[in-house]
C-alpha atoms as a PDB file:
ATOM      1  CA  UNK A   1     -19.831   4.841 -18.126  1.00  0.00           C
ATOM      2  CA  UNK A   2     -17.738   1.688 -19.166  1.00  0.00           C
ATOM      3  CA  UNK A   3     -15.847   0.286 -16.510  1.00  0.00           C
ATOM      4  CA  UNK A   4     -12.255   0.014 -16.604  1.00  0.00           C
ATOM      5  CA  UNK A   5     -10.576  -3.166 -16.876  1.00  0.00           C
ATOM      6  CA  UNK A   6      -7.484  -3.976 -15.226  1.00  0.00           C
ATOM      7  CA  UNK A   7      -4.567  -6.198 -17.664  1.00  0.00           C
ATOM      8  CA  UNK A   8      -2.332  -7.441 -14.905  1.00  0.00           C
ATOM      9  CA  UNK A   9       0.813  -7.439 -16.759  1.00  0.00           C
ATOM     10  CA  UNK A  10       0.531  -4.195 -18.941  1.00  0.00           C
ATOM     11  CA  UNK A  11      -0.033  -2.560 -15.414  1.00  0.00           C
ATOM     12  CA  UNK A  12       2.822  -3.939 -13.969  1.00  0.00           C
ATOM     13  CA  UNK A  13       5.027  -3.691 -16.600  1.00  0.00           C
ATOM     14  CA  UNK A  14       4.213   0.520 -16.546  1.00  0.00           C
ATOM     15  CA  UNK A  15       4.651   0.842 -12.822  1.00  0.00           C
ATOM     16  CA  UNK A  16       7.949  -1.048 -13.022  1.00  0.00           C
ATOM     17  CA  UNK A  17       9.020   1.437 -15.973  1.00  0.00           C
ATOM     18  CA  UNK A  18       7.939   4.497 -13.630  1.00  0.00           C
ATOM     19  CA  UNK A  19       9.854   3.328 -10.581  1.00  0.00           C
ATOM     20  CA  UNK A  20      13.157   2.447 -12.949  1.00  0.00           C
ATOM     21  CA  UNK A  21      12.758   6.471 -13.474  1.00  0.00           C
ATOM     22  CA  UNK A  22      12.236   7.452 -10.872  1.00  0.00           C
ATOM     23  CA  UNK A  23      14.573   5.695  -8.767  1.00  0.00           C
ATOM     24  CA  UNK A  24      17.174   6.327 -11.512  1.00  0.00           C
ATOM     25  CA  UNK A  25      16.628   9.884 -11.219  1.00  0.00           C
ATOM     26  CA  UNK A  26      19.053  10.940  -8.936  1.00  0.00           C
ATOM     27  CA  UNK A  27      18.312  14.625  -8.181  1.00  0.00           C
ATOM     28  CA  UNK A  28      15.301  12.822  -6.464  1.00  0.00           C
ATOM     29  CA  UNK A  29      15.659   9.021  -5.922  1.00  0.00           C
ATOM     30  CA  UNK A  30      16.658   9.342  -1.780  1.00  0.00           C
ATOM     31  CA  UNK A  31      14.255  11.905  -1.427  1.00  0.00           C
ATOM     32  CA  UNK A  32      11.382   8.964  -2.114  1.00  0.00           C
ATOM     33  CA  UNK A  33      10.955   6.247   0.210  1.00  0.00           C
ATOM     34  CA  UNK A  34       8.936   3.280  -1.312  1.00  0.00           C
ATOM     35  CA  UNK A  35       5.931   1.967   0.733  1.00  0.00           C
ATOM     36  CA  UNK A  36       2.287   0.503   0.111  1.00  0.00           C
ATOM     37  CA  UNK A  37       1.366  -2.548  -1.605  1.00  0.00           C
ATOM     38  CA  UNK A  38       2.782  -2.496  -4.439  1.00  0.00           C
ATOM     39  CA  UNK A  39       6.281  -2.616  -2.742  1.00  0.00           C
ATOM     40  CA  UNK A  40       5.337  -5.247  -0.929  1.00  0.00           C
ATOM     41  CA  UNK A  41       4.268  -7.054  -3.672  1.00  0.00           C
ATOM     42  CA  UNK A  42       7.482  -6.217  -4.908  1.00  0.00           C
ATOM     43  CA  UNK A  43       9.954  -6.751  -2.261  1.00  0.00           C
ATOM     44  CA  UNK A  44       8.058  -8.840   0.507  1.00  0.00           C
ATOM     45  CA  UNK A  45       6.278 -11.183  -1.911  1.00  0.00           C
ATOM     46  CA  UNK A  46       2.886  -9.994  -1.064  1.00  0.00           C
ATOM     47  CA  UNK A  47       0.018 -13.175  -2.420  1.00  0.00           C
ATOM     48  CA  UNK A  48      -1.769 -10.506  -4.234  1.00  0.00           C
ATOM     49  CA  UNK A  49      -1.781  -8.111  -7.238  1.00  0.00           C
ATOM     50  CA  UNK A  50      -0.991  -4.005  -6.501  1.00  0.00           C
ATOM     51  CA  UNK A  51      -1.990  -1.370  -8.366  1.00  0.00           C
ATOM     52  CA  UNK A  52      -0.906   1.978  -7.272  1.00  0.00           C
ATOM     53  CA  UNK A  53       2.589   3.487  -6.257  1.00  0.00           C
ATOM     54  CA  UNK A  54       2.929   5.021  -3.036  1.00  0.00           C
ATOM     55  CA  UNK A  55       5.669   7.092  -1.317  1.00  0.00           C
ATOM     56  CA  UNK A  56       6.836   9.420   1.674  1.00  0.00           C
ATOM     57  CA  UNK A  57       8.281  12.084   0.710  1.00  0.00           C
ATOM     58  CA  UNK A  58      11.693  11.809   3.294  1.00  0.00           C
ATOM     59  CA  UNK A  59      12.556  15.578   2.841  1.00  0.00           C
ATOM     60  CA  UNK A  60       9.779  18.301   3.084  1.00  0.00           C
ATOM     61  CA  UNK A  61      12.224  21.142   1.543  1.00  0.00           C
ATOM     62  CA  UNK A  62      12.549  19.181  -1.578  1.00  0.00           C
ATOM     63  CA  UNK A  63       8.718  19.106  -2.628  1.00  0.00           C
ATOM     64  CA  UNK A  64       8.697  21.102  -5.304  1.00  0.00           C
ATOM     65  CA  UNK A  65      11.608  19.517  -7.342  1.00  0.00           C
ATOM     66  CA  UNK A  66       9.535  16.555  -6.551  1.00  0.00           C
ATOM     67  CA  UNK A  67       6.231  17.483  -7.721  1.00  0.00           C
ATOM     68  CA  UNK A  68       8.129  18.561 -11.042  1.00  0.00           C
ATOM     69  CA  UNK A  69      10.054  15.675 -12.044  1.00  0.00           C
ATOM     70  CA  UNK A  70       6.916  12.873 -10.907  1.00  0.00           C
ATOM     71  CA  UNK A  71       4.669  14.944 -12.652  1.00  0.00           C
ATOM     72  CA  UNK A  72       7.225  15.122 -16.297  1.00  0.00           C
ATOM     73  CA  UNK A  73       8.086  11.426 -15.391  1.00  0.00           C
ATOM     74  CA  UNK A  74       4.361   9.660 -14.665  1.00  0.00           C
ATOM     75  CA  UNK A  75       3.445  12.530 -17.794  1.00  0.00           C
ATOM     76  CA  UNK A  76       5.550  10.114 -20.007  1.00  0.00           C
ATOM     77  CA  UNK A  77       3.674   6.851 -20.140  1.00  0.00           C
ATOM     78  CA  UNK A  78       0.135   8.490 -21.693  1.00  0.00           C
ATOM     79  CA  UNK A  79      -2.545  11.127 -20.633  1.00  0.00           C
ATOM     80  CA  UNK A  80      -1.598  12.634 -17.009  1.00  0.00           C
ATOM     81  CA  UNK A  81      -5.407  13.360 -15.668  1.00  0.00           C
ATOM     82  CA  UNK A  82      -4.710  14.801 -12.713  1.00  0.00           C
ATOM     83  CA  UNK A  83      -1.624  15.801 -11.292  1.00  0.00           C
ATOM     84  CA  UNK A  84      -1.948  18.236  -7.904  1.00  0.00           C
ATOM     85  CA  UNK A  85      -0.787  18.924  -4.193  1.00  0.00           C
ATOM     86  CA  UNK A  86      -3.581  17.683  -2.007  1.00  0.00           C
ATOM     87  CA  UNK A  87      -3.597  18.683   1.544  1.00  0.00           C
ATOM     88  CA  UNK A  88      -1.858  15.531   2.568  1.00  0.00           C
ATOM     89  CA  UNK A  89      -0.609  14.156  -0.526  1.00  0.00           C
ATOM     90  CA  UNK A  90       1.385  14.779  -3.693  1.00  0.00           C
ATOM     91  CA  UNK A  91      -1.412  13.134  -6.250  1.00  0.00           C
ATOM     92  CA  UNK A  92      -0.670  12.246  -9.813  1.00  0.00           C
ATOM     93  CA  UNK A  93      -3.433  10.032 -11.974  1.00  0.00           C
ATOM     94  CA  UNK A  94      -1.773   8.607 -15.293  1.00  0.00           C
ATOM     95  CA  UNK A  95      -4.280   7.209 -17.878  1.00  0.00           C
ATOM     96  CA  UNK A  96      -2.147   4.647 -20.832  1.00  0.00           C
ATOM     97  CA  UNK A  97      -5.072   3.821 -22.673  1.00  0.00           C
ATOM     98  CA  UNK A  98      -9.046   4.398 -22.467  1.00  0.00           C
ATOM     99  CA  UNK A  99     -10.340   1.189 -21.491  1.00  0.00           C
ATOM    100  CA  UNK A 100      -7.237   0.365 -19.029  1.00  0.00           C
ATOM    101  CA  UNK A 101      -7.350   0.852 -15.485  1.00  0.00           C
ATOM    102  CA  UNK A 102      -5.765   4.578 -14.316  1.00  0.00           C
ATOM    103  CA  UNK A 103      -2.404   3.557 -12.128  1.00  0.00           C
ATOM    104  CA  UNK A 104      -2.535   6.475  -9.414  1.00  0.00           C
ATOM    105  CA  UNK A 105       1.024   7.919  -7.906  1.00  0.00           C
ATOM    106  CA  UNK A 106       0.800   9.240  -4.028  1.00  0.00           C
ATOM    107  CA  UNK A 107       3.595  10.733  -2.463  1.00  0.00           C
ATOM    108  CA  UNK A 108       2.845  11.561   1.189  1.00  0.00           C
ATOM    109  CA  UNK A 109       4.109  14.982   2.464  1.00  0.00           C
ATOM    110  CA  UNK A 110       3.551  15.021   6.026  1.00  0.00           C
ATOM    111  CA  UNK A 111       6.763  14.201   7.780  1.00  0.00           C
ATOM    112  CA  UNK A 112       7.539  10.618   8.030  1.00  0.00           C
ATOM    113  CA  UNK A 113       9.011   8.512  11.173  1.00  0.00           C
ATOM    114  CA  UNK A 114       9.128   5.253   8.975  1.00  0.00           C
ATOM    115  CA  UNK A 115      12.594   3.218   8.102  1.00  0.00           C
ATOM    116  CA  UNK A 116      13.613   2.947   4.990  1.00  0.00           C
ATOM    117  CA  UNK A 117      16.452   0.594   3.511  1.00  0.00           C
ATOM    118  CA  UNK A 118      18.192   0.301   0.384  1.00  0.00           C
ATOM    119  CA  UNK A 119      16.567  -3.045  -2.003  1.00  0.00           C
ATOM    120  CA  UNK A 120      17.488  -3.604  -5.656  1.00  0.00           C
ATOM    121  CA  UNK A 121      14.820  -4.795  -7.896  1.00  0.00           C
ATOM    122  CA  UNK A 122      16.351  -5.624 -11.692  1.00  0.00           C
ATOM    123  CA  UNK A 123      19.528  -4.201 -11.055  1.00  0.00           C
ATOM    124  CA  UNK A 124      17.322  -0.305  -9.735  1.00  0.00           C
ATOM    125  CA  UNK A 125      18.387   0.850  -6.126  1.00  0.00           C
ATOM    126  CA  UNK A 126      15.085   1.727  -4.565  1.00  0.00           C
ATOM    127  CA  UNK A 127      14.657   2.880  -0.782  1.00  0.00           C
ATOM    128  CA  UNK A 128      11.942   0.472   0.646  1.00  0.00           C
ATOM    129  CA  UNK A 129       9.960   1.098   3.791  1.00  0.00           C
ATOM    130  CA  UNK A 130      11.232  -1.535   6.440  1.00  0.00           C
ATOM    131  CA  UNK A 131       8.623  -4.491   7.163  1.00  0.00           C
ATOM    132  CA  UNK A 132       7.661  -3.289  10.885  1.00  0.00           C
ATOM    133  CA  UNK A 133       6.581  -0.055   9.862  1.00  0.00           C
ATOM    134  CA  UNK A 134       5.054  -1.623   6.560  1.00  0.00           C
ATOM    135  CA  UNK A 135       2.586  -3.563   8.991  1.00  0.00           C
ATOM    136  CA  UNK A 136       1.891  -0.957  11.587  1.00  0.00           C
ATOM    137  CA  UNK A 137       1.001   1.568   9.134  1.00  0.00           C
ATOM    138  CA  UNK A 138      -1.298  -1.042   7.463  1.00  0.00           C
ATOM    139  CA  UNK A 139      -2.959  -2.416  10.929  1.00  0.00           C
ATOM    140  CA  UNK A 140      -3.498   1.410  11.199  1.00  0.00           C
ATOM    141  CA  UNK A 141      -4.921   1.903   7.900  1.00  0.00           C
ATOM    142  CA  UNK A 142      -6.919  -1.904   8.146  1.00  0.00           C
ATOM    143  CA  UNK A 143      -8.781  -0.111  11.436  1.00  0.00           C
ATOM    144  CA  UNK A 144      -9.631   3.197   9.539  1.00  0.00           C
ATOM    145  CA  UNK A 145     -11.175   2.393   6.308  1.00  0.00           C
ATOM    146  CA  UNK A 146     -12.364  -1.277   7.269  1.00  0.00           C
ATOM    147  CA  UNK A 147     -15.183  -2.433   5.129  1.00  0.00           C
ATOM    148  CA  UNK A 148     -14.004  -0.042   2.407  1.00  0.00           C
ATOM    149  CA  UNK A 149     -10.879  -1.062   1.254  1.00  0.00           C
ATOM    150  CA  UNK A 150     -10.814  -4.982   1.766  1.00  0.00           C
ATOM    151  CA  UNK A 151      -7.269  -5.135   0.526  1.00  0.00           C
ATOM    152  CA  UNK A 152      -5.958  -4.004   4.376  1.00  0.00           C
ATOM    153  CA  UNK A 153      -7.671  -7.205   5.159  1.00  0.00           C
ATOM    154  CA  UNK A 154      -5.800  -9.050   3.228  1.00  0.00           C
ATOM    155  CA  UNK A 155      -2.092  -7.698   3.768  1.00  0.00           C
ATOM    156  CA  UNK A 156      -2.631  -7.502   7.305  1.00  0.00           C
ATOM    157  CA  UNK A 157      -3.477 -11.481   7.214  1.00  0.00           C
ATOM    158  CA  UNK A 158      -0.585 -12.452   4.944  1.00  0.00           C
ATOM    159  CA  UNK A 159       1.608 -10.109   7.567  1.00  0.00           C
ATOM    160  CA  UNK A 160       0.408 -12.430  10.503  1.00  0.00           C
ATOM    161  CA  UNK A 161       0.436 -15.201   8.626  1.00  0.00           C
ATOM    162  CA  UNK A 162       4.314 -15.027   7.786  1.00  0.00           C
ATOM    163  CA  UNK A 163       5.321 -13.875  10.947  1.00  0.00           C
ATOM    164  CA  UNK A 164       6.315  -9.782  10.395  1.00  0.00           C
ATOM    165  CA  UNK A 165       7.943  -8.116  12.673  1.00  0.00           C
ATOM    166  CA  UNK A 166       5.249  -5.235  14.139  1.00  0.00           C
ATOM    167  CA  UNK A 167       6.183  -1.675  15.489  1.00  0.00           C
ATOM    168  CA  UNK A 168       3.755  -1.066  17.785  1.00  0.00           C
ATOM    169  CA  UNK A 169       5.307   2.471  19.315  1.00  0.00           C
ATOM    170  CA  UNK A 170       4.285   3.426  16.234  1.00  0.00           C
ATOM    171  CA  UNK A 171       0.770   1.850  15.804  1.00  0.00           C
ATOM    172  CA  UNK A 172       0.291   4.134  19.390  1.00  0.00           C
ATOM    173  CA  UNK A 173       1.750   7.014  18.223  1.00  0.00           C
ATOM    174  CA  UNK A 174      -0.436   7.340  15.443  1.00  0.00           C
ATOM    175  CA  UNK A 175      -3.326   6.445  16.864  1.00  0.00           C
ATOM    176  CA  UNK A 176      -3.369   7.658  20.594  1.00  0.00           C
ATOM    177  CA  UNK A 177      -4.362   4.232  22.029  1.00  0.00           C
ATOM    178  CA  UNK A 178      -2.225   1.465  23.944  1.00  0.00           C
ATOM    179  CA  UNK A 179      -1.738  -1.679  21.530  1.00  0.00           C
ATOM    180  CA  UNK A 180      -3.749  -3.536  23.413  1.00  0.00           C
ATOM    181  CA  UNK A 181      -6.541  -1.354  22.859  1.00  0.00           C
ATOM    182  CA  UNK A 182      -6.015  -0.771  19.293  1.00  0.00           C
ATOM    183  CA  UNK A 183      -6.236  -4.822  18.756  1.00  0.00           C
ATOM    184  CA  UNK A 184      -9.564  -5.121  20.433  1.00  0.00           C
ATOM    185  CA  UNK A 185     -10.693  -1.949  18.036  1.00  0.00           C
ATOM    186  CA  UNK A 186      -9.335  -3.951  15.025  1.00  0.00           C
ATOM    187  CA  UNK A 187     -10.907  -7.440  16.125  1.00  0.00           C
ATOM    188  CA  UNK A 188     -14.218  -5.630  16.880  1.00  0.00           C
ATOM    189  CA  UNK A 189     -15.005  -3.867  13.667  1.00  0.00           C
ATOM    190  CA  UNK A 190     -13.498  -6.599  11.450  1.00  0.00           C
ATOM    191  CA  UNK A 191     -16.203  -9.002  13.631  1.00  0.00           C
ATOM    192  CA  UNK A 192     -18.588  -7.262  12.457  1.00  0.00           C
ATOM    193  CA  UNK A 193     -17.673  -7.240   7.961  1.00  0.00           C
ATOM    194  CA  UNK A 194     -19.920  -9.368   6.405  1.00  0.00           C
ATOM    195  CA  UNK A 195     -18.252 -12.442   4.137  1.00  0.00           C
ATOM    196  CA  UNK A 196     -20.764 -11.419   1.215  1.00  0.00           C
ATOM    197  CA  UNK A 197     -18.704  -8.151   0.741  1.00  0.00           C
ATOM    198  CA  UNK A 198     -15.237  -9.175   1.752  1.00  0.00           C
ATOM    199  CA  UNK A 199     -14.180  -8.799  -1.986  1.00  0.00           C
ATOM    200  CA  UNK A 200     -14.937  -5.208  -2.315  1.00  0.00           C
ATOM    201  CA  UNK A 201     -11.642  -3.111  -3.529  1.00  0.00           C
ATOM    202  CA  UNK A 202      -9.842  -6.730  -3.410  1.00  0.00           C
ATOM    203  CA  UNK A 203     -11.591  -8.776  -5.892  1.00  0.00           C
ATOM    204  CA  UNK A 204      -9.761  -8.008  -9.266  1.00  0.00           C
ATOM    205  CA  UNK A 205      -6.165  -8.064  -7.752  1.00  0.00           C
ATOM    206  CA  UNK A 206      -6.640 -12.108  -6.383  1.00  0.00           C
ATOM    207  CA  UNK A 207      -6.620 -15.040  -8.957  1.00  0.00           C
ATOM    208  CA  UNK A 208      -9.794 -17.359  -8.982  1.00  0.00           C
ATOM    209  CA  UNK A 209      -8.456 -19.703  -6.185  1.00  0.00           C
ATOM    210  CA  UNK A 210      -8.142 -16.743  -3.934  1.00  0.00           C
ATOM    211  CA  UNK A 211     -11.238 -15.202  -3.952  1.00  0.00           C
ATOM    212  CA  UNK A 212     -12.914 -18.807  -3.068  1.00  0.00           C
ATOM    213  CA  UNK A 213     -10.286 -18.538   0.058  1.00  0.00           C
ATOM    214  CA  UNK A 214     -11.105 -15.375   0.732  1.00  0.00           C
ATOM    215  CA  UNK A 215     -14.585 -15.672   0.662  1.00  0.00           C
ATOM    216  CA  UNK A 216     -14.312 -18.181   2.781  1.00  0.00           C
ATOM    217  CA  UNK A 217     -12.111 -18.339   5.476  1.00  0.00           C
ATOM    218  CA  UNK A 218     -10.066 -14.812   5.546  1.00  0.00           C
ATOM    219  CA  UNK A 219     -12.457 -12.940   7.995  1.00  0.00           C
ATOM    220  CA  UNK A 220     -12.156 -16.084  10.047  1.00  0.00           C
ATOM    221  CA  UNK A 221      -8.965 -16.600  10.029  1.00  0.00           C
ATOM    222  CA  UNK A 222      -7.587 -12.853  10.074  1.00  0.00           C
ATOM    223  CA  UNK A 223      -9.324 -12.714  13.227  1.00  0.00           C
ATOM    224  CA  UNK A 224      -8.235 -15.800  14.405  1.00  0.00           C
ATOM    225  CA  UNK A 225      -4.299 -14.473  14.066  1.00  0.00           C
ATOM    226  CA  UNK A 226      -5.652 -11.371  15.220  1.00  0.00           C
ATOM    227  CA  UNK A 227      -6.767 -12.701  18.508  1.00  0.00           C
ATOM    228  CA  UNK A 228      -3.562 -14.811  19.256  1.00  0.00           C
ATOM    229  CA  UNK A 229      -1.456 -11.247  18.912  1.00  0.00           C
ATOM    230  CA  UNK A 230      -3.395  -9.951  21.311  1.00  0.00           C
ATOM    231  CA  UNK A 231      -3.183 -13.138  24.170  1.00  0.00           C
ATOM    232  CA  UNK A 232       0.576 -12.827  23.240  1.00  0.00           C
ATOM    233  CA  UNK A 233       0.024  -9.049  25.020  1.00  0.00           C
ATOM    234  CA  UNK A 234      -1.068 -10.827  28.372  1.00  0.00           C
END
């Protein structure tokens, strides 16, 4: 099976068309909250690439009408391979050509907590998850699929790094442990990725200079900002 091959600016160029719709759409647009890393690639000038669109869905009675217009506007841009109500999620899988990478569409339907504010990107109102939650609900998702998805790595670094504000009520709420606790969990399985993997699921979205960095120094230095959080907690 040929592997597809991801063309940085086609890709982006689609996902921006799909958000102008759907945020233009207004029998739906404040029923969508924006979130993920593509939004903060977007908005929060994330150092890496993003290549899937991910939402809450910020009213639960509107699901349906939802499902229908994502599904007719994602439809639009080429072959719609999947397109389905998960358990969790609202799932759509658009394919725009055959040797292109698939750009994937989530809209989460369990109730949300997160913040949301209005941000305009090329003159397109868009509601935008607010950075604190942003970073808690990646430290969260970092902890649960580390050594996986190496892209949590990443975005959680570049959120120490520039100094994000963090909501931790809501790192404990979802997770049942004090923050405190939760940071020790993080540092501990993140001790224990190897560097000769650290560019699995994070390799195609980083230019050359990056992945030399990353193989190098962002374990090290991701824990590093990781461990002066928590002696901030003392």
């Amino acid at each position: 099976m040929m592997d597809m091959t991801l063309n940085q600016p086609v890709h982006k160029n689609l996902m921006f068309q799909i958000l102008k719709d759907i945020y233009s759409d207004l029998s739906i647009a404040s029923f969508l909250g924006f979130k993920g890393g593509t939004a903060a690639f977007m908005f929060y000038d994330l150092g890496r690439f993003s290549v899937d669109l991910d939402f809450d869905l910020l009213d639960e009675t509107q699901e349906e009408l939802v499902f229908l217009k994502i599904k007719q506007i994602v439809g639009g841009y080429g072959k719609l391979k999947d397109a389905r109500k998960k358990r969790f999620n609202l799932f759509f899988l658009l394919s725009h050509d055959d040797d292109s990478q698939n750009i994937k569409v989530e809209i989460n339907r369990r109730s949300s907590k997160s913040k949301f504010g209005l941000k305009t990107f090329l003159g397109v109102s868009m509601l935008v998850m607010d950075q604190d939650d942003m970073f808690a609900h990646k430290l969260v998702a970092m902890n649960e699929r580390i050594g996986k998805t190496n892209r949590d790595i990443f975005d959680v670094w570049y959120f120490l790094k520039n100094n994000w504000p963090l909501n931790r009520k809501l790192i404990e709420e979802r997770t049942g442990l004090s923050f405190k606790k939760f940071v020790v969990d993080c540092i501990d399985k993140l001790d224990k990725i190897s560097n000769q993997s650290i560019l699995s699921g994070l390799g195609e979205l980083l230019d050359n200079k990056q992945k030399t960095w990353v193989k190098a120094k962002l374990k090290s230095d991701t824990l590093f900002l990781l461990r002066i959080m928590l002696e901030s907690e003392k």
